[in-house]
N, C-alpha and C. Protein backbone atom coordinates (compact mmCIF):
# COMPACT_ATOMS: atom_id res chain seq x y z
N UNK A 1 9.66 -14.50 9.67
CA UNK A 1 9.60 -15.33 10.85
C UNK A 1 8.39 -16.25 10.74
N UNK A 2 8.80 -17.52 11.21
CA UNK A 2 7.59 -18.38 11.43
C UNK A 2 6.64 -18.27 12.25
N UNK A 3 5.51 -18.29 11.92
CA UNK A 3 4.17 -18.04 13.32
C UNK A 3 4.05 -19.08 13.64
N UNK A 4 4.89 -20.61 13.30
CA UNK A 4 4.95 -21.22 14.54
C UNK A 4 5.94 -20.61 15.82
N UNK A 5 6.80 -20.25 15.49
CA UNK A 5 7.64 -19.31 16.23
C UNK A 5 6.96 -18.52 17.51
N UNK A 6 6.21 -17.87 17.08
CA UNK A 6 5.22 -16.81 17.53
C UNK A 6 4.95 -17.36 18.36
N UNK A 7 3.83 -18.20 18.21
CA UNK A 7 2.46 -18.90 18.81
C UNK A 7 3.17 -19.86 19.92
N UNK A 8 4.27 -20.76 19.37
CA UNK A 8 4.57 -21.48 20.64
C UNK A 8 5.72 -20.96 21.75
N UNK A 9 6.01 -19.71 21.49
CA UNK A 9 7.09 -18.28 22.21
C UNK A 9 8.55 -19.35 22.21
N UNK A 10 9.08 -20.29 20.69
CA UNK A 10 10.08 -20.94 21.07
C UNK A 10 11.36 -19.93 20.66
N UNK A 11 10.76 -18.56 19.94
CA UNK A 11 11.63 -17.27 20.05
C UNK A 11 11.53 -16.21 20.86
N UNK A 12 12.73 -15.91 21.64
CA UNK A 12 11.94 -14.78 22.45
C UNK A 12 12.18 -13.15 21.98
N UNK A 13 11.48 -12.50 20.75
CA UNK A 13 11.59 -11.37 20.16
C UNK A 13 10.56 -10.21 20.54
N UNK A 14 10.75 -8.92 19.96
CA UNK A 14 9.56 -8.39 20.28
C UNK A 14 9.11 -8.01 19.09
N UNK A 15 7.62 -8.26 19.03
CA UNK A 15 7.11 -8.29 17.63
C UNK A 15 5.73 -7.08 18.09
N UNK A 16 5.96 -5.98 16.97
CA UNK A 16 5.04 -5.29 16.90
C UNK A 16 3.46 -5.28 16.12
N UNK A 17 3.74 -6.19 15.32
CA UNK A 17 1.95 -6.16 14.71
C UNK A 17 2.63 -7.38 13.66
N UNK A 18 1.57 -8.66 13.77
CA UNK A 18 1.84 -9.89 13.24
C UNK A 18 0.90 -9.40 11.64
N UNK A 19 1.55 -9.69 10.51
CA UNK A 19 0.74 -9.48 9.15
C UNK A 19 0.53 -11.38 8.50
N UNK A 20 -0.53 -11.76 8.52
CA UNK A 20 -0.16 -13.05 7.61
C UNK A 20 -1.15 -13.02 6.77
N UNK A 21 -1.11 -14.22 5.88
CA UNK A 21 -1.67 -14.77 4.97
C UNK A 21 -2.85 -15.42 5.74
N UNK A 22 -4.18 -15.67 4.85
CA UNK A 22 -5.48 -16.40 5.06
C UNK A 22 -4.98 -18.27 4.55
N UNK A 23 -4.22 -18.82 3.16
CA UNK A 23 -4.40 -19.61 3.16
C UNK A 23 -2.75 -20.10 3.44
N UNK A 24 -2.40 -21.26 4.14
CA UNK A 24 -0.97 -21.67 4.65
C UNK A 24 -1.45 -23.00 4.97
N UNK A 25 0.13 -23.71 4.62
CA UNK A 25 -0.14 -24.98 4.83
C UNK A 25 -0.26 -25.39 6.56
N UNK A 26 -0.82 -26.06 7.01
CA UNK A 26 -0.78 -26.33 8.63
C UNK A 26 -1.85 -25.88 9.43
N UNK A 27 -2.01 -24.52 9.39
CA UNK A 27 -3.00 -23.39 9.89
C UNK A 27 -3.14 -22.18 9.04
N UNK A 28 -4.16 -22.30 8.97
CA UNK A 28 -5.10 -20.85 8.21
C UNK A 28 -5.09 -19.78 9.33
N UNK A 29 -5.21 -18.28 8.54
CA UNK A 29 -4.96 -17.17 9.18
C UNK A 29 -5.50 -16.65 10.47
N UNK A 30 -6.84 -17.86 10.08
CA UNK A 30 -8.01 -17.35 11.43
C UNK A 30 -7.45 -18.22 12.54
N UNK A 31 -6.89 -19.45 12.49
CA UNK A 31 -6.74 -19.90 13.08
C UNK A 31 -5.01 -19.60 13.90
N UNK A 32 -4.31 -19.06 13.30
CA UNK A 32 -3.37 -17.89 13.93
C UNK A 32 -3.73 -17.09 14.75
N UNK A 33 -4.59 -16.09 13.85
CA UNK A 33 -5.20 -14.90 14.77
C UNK A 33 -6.03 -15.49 16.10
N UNK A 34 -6.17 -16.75 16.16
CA UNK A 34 -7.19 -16.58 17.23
C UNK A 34 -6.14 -17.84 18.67
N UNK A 35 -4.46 -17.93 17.58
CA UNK A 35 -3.80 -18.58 18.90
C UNK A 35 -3.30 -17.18 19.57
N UNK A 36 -3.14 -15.99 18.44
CA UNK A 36 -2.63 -15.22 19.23
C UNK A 36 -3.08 -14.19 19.73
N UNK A 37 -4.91 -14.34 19.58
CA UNK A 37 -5.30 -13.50 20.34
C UNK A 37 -5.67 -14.38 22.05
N UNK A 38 -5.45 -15.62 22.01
CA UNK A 38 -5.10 -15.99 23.18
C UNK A 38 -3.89 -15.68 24.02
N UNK A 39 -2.50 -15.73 23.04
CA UNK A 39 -1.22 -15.70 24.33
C UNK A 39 -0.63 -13.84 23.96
N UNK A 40 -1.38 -13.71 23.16
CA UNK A 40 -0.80 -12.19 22.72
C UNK A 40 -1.86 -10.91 22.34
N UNK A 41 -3.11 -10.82 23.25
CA UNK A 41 -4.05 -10.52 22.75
C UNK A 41 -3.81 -8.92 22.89
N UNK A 42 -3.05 -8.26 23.02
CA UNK A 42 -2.58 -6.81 22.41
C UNK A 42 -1.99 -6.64 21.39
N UNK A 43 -1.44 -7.61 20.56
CA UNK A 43 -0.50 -7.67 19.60
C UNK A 43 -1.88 -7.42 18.14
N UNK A 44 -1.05 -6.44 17.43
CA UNK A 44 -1.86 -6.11 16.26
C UNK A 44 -1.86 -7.09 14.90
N UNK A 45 -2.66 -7.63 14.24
CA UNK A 45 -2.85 -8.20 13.18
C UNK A 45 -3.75 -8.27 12.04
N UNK A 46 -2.76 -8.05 10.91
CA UNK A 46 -3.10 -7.65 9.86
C UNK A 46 -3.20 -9.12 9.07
N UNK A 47 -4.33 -9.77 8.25
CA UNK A 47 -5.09 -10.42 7.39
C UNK A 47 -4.83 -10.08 6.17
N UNK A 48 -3.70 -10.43 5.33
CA UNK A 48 -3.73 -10.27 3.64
C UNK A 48 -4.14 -11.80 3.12
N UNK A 49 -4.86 -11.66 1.93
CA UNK A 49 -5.77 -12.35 1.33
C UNK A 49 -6.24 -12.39 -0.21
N UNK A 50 -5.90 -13.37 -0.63
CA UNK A 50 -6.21 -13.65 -2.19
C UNK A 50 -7.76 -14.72 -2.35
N UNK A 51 -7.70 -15.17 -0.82
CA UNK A 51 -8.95 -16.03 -0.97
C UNK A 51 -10.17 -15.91 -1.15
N UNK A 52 -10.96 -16.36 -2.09
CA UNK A 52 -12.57 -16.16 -2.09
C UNK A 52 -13.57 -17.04 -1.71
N UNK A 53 -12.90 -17.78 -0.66
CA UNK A 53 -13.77 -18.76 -0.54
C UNK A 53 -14.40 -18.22 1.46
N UNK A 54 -15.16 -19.11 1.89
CA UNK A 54 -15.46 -18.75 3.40
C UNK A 54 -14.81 -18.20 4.34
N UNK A 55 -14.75 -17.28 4.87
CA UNK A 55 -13.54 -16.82 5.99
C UNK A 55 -14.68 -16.39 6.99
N UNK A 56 -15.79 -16.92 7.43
CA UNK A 56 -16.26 -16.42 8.72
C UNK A 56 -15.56 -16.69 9.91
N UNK A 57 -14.55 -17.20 9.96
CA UNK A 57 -13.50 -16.60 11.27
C UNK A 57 -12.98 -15.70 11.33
N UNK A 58 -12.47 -14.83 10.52
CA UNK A 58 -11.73 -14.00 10.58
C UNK A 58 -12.41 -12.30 10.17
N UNK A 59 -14.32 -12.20 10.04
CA UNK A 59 -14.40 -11.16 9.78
C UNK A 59 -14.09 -9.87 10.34
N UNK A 60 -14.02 -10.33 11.60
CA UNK A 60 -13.84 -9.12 12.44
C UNK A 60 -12.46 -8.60 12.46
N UNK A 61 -11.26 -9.07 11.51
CA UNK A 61 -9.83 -9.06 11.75
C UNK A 61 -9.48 -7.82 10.40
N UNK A 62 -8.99 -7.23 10.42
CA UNK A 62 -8.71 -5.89 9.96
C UNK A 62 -7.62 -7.13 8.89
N UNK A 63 -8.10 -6.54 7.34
CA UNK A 63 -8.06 -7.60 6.15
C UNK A 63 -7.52 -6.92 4.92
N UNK A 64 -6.73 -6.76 4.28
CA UNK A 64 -5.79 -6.70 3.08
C UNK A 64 -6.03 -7.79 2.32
N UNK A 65 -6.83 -7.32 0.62
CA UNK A 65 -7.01 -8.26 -0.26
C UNK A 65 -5.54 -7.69 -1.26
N UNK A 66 -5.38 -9.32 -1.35
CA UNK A 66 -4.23 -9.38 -2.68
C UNK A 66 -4.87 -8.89 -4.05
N UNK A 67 -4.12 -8.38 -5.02
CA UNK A 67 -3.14 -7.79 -4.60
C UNK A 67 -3.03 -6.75 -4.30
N UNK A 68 -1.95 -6.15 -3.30
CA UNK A 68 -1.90 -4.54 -3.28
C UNK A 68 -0.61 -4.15 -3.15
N UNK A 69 -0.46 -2.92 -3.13
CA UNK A 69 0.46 -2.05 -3.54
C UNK A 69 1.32 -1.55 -2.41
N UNK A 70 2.41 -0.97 -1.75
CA UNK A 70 3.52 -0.43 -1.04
C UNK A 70 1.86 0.42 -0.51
N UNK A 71 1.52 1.36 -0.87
CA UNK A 71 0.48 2.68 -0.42
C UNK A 71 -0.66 2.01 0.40
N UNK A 72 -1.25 0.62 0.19
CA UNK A 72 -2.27 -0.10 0.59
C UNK A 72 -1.99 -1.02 2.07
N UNK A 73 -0.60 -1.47 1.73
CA UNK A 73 -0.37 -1.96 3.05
C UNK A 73 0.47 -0.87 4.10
N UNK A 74 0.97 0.39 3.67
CA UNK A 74 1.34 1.44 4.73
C UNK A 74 0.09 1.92 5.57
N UNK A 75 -1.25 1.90 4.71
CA UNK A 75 -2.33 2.76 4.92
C UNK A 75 -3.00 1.63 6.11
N UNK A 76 -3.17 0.46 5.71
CA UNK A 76 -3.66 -0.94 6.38
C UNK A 76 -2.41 -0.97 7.67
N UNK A 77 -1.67 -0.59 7.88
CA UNK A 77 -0.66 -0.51 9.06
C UNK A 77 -1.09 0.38 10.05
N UNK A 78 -1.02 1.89 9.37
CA UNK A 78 -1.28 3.14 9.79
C UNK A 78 -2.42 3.02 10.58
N UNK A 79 -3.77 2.14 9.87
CA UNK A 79 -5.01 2.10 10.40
C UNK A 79 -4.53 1.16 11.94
N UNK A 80 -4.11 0.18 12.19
CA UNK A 80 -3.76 -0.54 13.34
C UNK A 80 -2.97 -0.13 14.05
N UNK A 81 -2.53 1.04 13.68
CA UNK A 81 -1.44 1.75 14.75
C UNK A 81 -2.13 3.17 15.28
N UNK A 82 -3.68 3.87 14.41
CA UNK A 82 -4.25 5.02 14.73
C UNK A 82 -4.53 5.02 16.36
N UNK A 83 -3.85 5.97 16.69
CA UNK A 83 -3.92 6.67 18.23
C UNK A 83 -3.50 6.23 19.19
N UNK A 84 -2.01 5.51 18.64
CA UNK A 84 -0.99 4.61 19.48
C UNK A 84 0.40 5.86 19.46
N UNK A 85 0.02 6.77 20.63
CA UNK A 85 1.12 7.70 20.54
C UNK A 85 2.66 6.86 20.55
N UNK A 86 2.77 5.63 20.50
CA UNK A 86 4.44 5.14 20.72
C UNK A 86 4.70 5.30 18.92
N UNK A 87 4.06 5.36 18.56
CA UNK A 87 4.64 5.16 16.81
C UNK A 87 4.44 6.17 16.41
N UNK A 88 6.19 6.66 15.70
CA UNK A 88 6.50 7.64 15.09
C UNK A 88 6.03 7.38 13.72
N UNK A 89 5.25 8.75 13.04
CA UNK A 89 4.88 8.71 11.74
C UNK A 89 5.80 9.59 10.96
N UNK A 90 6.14 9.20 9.69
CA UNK A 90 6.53 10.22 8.57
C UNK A 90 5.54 10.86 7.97
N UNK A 91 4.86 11.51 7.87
CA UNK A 91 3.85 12.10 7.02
C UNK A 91 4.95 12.81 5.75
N UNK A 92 5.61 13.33 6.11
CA UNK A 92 6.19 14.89 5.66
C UNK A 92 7.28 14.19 4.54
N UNK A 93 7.41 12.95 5.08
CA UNK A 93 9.12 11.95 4.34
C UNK A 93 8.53 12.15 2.33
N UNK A 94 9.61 12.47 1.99
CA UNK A 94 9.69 12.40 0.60
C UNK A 94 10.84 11.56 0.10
N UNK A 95 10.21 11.17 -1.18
CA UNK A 95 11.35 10.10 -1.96
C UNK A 95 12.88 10.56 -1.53
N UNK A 96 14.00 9.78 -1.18
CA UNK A 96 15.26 9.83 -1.74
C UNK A 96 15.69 10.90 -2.89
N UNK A 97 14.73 10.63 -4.19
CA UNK A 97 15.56 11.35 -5.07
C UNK A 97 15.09 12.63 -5.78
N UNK A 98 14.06 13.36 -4.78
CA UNK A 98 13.13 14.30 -4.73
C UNK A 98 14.10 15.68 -4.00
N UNK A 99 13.67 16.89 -4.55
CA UNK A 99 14.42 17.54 -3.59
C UNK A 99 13.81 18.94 -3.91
C-alpha cells in the first residue's frame, strides 16, 4: 500500500503498524512518520534502512537496518507490539515440515 494512501485517509482500511523505508522518492521516512504521527499518532512504526547518511529526524523511531533477515524483522515487530494484550503470539509455532 501507498503511504500516500495512508497519510491523506484516500483509503479507508485498518492498518496495524506502518513499516517503511528511510529513502523514497517524494518523502523520506521521517517525514512519513511524523505525517502520521500527526493524523495517526497510535499507529505503530517501524523504520527499515540501508541509509548512512543524516537521519536526525527519525532517531527516536524504532529502526531496522538493511539488510535483515525473516528473525530480525519478526523480533523488530514483536518489540512494537510488547504488552499490547490484542496480539496473539506464536511462540510455540514450528516449521510446516517439522514434526
Amino acid at each position: 500500500m501507498s503511504w500516500r494512501w495512508l497519510i491523506t485517509g484516500a483509503v479507508a482500511i485498518a492498518v496495524d503498524v506502518v513499516v517503511t523505508d528511510y529513502m523514497m522518492p517524494g518523502m523520506n521516512g521521517g517525514q512519513v512518520a511524523a505525517r502520521l504521527a500527526a493524523s495517526h499518532p497510535e499507529l505503530p512504526l517501524l523504520l527499515v534502512t540501508g541509509y548512512m547518511g543524516p537521519t536526525d529526524d527519525v532517531l527516536h523511531l524504532p529502526r531496522l537496518s538493511k539488510p535483515f533477515g525473516q528473525q530480525a524483522i519478526a523480533s523488530a515487530l514483536a518489540e512494537l507490539f510488547a504488552g499490547d494484550d490484542k496480539v496473539v503470539r506464536l511462540h510455540n509455532r514450528k516449521p510446516a515440515d517439522s514434526k
